[in-house]
PDB file of N, CA and C in Angstrom:
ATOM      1  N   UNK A   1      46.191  17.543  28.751  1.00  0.00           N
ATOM      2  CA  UNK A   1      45.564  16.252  28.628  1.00  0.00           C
ATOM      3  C   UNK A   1      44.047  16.398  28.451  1.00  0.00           C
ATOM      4  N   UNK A   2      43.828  17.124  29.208  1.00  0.00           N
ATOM      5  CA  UNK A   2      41.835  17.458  29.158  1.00  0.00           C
ATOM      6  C   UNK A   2      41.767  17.681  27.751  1.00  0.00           C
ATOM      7  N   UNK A   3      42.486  18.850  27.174  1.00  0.00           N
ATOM      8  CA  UNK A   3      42.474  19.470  25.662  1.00  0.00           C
ATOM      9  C   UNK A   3      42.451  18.579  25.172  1.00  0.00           C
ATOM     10  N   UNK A   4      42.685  17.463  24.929  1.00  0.00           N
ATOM     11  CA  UNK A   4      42.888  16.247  23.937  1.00  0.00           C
ATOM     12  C   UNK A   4      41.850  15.238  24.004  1.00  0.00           C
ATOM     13  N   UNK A   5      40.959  15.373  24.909  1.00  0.00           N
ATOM     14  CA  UNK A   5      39.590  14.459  25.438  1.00  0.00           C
ATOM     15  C   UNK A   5      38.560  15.171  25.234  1.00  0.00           C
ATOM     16  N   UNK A   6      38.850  16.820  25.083  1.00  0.00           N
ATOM     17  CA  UNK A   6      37.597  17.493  24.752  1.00  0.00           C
ATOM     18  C   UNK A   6      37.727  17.500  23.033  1.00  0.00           C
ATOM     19  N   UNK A   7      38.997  17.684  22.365  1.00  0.00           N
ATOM     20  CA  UNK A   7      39.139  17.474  21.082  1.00  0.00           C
ATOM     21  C   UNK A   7      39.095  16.028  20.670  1.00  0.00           C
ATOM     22  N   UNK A   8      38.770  14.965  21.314  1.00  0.00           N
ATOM     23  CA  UNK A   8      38.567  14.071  20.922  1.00  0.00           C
ATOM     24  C   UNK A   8      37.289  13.769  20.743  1.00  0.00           C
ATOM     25  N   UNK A   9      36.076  14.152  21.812  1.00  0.00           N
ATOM     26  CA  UNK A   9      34.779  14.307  21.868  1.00  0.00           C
ATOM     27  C   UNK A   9      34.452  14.854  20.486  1.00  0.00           C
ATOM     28  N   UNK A  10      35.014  16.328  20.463  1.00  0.00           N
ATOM     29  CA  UNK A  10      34.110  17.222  19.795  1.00  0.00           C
ATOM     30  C   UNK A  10      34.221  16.327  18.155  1.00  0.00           C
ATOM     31  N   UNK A  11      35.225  15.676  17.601  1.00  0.00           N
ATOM     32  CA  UNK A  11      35.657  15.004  16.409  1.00  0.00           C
ATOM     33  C   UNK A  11      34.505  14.253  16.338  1.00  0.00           C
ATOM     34  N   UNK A  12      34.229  12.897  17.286  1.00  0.00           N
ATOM     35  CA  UNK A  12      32.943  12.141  17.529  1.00  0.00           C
ATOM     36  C   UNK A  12      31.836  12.310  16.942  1.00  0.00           C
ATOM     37  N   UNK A  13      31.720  13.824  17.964  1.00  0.00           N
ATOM     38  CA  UNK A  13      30.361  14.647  17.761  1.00  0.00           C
ATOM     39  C   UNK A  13      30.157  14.840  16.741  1.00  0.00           C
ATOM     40  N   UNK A  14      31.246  15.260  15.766  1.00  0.00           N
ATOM     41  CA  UNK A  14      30.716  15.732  14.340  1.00  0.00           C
ATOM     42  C   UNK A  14      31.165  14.738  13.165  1.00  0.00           C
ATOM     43  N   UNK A  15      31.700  13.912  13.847  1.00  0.00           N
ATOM     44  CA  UNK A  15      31.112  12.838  12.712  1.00  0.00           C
ATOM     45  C   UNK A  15      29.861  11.797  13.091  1.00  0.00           C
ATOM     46  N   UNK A  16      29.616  11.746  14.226  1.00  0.00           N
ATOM     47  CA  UNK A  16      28.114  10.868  14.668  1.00  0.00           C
ATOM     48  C   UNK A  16      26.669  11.544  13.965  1.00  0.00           C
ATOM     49  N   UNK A  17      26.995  12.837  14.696  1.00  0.00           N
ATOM     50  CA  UNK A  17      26.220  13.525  14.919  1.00  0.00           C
ATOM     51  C   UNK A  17      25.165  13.736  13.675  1.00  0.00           C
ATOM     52  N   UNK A  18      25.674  14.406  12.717  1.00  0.00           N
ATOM     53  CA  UNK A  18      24.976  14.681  11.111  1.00  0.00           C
ATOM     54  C   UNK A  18      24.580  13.376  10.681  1.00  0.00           C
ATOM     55  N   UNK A  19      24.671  11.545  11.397  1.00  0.00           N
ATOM     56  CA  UNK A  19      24.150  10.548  10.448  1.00  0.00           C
ATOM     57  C   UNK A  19      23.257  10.179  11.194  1.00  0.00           C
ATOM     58  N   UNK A  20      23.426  10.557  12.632  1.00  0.00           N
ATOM     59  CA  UNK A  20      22.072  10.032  13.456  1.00  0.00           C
ATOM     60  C   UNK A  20      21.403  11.126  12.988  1.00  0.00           C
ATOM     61  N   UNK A  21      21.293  12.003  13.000  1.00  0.00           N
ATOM     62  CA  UNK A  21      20.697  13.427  12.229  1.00  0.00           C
ATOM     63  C   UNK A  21      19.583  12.571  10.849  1.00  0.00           C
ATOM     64  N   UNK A  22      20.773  12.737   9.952  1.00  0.00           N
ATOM     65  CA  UNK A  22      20.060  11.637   8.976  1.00  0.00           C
ATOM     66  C   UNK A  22      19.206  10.841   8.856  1.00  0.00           C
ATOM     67  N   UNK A  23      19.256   9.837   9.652  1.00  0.00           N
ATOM     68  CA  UNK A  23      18.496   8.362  10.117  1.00  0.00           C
ATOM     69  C   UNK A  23      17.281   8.811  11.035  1.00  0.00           C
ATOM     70  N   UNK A  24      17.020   9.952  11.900  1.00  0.00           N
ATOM     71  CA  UNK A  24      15.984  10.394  12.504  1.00  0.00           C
ATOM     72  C   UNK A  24      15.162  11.036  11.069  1.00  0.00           C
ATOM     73  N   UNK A  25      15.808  11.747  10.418  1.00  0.00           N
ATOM     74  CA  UNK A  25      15.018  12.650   9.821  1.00  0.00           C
ATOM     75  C   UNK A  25      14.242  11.515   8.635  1.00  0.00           C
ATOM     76  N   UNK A  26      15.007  10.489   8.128  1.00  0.00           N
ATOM     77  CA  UNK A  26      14.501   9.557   7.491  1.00  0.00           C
ATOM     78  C   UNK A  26      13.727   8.832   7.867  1.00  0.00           C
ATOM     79  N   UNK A  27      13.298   8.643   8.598  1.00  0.00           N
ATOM     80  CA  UNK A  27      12.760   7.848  10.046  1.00  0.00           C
ATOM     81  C   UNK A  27      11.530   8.621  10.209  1.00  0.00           C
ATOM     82  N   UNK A  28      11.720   9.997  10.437  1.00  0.00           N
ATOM     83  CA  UNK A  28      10.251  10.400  11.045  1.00  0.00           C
ATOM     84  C   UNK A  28       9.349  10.972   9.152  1.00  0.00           C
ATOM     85  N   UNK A  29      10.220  10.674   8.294  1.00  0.00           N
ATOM     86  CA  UNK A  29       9.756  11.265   6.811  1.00  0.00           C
ATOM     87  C   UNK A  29       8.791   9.760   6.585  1.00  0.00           C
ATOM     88  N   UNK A  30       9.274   8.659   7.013  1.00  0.00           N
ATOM     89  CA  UNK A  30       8.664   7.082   6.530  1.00  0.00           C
ATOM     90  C   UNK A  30       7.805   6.915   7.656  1.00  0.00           C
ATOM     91  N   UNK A  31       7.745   7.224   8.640  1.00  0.00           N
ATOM     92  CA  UNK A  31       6.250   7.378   9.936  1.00  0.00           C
ATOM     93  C   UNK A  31       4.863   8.133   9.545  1.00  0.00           C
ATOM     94  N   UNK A  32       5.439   9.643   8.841  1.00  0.00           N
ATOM     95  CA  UNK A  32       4.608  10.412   8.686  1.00  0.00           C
ATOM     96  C   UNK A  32       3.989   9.741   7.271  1.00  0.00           C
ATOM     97  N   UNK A  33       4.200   8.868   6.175  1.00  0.00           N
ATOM     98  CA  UNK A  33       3.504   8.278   5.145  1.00  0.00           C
ATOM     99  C   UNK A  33       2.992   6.854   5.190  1.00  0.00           C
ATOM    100  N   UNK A  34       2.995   6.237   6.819  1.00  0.00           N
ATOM    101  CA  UNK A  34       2.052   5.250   6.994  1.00  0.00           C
ATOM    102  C   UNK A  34       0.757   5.535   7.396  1.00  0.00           C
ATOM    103  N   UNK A  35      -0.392   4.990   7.029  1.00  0.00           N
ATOM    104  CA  UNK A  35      -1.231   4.971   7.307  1.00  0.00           C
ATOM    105  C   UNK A  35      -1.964   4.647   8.368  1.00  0.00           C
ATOM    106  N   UNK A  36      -2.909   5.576   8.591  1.00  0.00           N
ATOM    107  CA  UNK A  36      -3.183   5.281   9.916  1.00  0.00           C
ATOM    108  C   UNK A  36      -4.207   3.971  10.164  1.00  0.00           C
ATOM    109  N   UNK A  37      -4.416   2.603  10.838  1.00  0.00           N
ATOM    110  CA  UNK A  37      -5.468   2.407  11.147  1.00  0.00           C
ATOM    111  C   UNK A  37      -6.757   2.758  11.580  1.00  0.00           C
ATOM    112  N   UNK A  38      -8.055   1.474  11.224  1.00  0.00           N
ATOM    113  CA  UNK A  38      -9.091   2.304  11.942  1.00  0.00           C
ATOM    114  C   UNK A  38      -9.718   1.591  12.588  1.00  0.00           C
ATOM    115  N   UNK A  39     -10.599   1.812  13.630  1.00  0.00           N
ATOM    116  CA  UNK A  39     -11.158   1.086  14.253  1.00  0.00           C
ATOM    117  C   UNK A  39     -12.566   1.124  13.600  1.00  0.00           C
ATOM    118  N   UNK A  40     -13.345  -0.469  13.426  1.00  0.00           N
ATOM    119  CA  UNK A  40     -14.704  -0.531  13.516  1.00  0.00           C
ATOM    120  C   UNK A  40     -15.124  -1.991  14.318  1.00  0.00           C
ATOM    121  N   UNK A  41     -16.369  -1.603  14.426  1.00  0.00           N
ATOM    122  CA  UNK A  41     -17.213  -2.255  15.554  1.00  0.00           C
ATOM    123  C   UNK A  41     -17.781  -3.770  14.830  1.00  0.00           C
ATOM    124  N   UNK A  42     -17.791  -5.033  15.659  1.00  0.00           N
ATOM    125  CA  UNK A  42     -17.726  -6.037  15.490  1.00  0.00           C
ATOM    126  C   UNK A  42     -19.569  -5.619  15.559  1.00  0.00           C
ATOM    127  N   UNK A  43     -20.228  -6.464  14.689  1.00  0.00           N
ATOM    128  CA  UNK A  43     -22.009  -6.623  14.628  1.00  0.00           C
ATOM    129  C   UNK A  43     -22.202  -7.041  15.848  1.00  0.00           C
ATOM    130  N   UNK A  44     -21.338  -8.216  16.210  1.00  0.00           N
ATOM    131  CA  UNK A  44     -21.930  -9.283  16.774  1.00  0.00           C
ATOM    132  C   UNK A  44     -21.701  -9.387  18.451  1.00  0.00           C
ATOM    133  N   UNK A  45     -20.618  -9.014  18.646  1.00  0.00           N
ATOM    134  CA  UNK A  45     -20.039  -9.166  19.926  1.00  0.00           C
ATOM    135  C   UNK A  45     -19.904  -7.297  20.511  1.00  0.00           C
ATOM    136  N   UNK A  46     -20.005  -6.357  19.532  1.00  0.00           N
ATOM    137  CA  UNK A  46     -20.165  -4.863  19.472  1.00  0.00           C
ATOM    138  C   UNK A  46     -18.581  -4.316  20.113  1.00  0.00           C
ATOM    139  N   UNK A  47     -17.545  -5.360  19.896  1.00  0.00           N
ATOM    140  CA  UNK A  47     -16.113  -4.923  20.390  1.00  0.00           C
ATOM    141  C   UNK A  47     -15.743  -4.153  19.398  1.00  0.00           C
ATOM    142  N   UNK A  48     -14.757  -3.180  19.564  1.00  0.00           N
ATOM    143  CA  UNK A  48     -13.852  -2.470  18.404  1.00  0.00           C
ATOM    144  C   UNK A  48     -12.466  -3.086  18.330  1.00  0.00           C
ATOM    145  N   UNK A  49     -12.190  -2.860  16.620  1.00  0.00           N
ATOM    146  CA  UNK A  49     -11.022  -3.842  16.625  1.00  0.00           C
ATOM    147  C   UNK A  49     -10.190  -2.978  15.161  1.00  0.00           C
ATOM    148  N   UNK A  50      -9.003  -3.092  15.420  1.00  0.00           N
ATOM    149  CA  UNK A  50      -8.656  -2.578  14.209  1.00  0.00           C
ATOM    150  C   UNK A  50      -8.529  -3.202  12.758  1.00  0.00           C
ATOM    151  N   UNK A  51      -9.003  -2.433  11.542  1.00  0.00           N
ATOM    152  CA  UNK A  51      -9.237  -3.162  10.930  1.00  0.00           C
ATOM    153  C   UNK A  51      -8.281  -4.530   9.982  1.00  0.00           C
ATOM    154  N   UNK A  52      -6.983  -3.572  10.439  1.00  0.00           N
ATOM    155  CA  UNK A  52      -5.485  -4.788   9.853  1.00  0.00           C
ATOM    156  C   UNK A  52      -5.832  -6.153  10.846  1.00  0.00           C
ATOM    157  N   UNK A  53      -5.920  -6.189  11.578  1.00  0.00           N
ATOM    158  CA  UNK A  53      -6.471  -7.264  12.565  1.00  0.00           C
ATOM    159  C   UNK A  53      -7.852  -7.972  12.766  1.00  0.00           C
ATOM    160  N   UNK A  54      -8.789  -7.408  11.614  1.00  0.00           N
ATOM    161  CA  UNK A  54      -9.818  -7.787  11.852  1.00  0.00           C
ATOM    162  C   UNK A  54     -10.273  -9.092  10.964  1.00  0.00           C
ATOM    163  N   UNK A  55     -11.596 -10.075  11.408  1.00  0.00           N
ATOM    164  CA  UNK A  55     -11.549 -11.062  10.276  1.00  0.00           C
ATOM    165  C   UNK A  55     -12.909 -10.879   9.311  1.00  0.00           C
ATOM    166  N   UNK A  56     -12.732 -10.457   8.221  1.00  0.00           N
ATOM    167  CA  UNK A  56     -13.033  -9.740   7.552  1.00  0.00           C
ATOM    168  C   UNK A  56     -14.284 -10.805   6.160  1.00  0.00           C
ATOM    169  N   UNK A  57     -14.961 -10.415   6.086  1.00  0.00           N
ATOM    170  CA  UNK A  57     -16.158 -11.098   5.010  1.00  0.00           C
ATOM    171  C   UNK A  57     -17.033 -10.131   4.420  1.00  0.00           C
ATOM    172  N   UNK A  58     -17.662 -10.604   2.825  1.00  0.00           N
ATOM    173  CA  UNK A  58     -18.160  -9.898   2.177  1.00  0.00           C
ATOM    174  C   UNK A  58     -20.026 -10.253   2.691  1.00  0.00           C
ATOM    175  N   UNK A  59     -20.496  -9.129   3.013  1.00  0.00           N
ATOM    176  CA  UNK A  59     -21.744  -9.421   3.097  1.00  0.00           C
ATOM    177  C   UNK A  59     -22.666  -8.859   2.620  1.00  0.00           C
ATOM    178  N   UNK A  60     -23.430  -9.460   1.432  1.00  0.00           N
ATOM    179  CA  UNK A  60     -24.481  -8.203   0.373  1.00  0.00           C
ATOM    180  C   UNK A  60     -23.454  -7.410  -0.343  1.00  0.00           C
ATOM    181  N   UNK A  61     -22.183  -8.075  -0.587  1.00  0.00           N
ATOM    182  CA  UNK A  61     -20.711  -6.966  -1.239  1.00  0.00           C
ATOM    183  C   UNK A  61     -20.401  -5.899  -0.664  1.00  0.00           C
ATOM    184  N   UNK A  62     -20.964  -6.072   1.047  1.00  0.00           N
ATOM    185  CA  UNK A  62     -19.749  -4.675   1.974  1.00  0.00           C
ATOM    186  C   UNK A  62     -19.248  -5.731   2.661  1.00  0.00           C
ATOM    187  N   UNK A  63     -17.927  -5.437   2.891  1.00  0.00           N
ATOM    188  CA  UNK A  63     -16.831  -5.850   3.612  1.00  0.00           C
ATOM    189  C   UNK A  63     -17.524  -5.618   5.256  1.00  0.00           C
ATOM    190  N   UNK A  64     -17.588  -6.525   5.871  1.00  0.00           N
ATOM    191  CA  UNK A  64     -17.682  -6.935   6.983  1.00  0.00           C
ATOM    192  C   UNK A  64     -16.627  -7.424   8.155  1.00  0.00           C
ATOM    193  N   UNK A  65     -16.958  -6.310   9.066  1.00  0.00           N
ATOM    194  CA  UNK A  65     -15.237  -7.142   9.932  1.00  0.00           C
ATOM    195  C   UNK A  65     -15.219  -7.190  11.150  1.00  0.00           C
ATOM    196  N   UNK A  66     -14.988  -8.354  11.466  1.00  0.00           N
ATOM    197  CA  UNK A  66     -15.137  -9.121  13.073  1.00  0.00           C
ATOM    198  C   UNK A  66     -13.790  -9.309  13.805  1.00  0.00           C
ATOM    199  N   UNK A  67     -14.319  -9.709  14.493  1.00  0.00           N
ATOM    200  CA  UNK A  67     -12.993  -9.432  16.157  1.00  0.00           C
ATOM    201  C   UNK A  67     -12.537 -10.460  16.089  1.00  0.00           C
ATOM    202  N   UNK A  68     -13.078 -12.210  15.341  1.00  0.00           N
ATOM    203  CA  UNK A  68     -12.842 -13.440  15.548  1.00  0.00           C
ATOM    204  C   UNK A  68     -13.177 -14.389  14.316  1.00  0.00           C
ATOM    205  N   UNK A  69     -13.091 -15.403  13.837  1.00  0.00           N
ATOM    206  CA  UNK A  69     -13.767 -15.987  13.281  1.00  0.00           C
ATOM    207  C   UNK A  69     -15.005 -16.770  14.204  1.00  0.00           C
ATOM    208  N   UNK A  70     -15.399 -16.731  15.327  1.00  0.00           N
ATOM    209  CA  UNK A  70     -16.306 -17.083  15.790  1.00  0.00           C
ATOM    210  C   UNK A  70     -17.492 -16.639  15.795  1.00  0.00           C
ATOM    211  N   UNK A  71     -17.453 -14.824  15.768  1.00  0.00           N
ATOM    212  CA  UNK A  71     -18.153 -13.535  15.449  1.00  0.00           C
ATOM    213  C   UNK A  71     -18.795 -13.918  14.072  1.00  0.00           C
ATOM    214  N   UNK A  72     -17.595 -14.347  13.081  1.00  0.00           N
ATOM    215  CA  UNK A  72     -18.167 -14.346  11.925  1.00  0.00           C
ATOM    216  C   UNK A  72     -18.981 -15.407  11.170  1.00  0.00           C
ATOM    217  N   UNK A  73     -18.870 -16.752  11.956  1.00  0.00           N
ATOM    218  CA  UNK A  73     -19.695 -18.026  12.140  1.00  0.00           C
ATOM    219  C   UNK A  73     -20.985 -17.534  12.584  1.00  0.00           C
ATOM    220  N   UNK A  74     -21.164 -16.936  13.526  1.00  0.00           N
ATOM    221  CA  UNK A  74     -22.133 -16.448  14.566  1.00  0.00           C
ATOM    222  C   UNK A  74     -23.254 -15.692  13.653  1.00  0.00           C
ATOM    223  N   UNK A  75     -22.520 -14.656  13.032  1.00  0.00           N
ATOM    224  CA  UNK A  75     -22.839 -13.731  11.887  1.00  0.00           C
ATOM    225  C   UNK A  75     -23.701 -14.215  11.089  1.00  0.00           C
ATOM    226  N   UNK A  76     -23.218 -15.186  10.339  1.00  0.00           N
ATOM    227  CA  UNK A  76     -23.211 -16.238   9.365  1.00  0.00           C
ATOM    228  C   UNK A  76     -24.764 -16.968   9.725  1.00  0.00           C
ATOM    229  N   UNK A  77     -25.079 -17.101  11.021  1.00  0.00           N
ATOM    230  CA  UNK A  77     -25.741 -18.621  10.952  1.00  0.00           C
ATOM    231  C   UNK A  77     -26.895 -17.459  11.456  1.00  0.00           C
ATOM    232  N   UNK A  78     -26.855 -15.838  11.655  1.00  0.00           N
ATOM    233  CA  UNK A  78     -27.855 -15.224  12.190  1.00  0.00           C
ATOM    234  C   UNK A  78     -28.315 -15.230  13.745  1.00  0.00           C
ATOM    235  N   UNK A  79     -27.428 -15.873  14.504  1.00  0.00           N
ATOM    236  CA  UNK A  79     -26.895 -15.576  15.750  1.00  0.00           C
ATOM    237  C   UNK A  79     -26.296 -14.442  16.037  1.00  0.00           C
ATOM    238  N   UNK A  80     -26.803 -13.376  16.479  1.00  0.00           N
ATOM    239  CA  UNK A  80     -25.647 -12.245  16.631  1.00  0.00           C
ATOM    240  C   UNK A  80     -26.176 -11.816  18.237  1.00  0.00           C
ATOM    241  N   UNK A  81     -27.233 -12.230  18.745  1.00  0.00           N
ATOM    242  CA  UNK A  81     -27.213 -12.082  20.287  1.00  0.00           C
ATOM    243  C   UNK A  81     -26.084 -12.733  20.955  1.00  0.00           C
ATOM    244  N   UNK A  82     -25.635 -11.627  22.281  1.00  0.00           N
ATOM    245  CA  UNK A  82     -24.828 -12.140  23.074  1.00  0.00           C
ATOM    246  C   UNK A  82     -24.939 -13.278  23.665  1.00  0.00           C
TER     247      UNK A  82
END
């Protein structure tokens, strides 16, 4: 009876086994070609923020990027003291 629960396992094993195999290896191939974020520093408030998250304006044509749109009002009106 055991013989038949360990041959039932081992069947499992090798058909599970090689697709989770698969799906990891596909998995860590599509991790390793995202990009990494970056962090830069708000002018105004001097927080770091990443830049997918950041709220972002052209200033003098460099991209400028804030923690808030409040930062960037602030920015804007030449308020940048705390």
């Amino acid at each position: 009876m055991r013989a038949l629960l360990y041959l039932a396992v081992l069947v499992l094993a090798v058909l599970i086994v090689p697709s989770i195999l698969r799906a990891w290896r596909r998995g860590a191939k599509s991790a390793s070609r995202t990009q990494h974020d970056e962090l830069v520093k708000d002018p105004v408030c001097q927080t770091y923020i990443l830049v997918s998250r950041a709220v972002t304006t052209e200033v003098g044509g460099v991209p400028t990027h804030f923690c808030s749109r409040e930062c960037a009002a602030r920015y804007a009106r030449g308020d940048s003291r705390r």
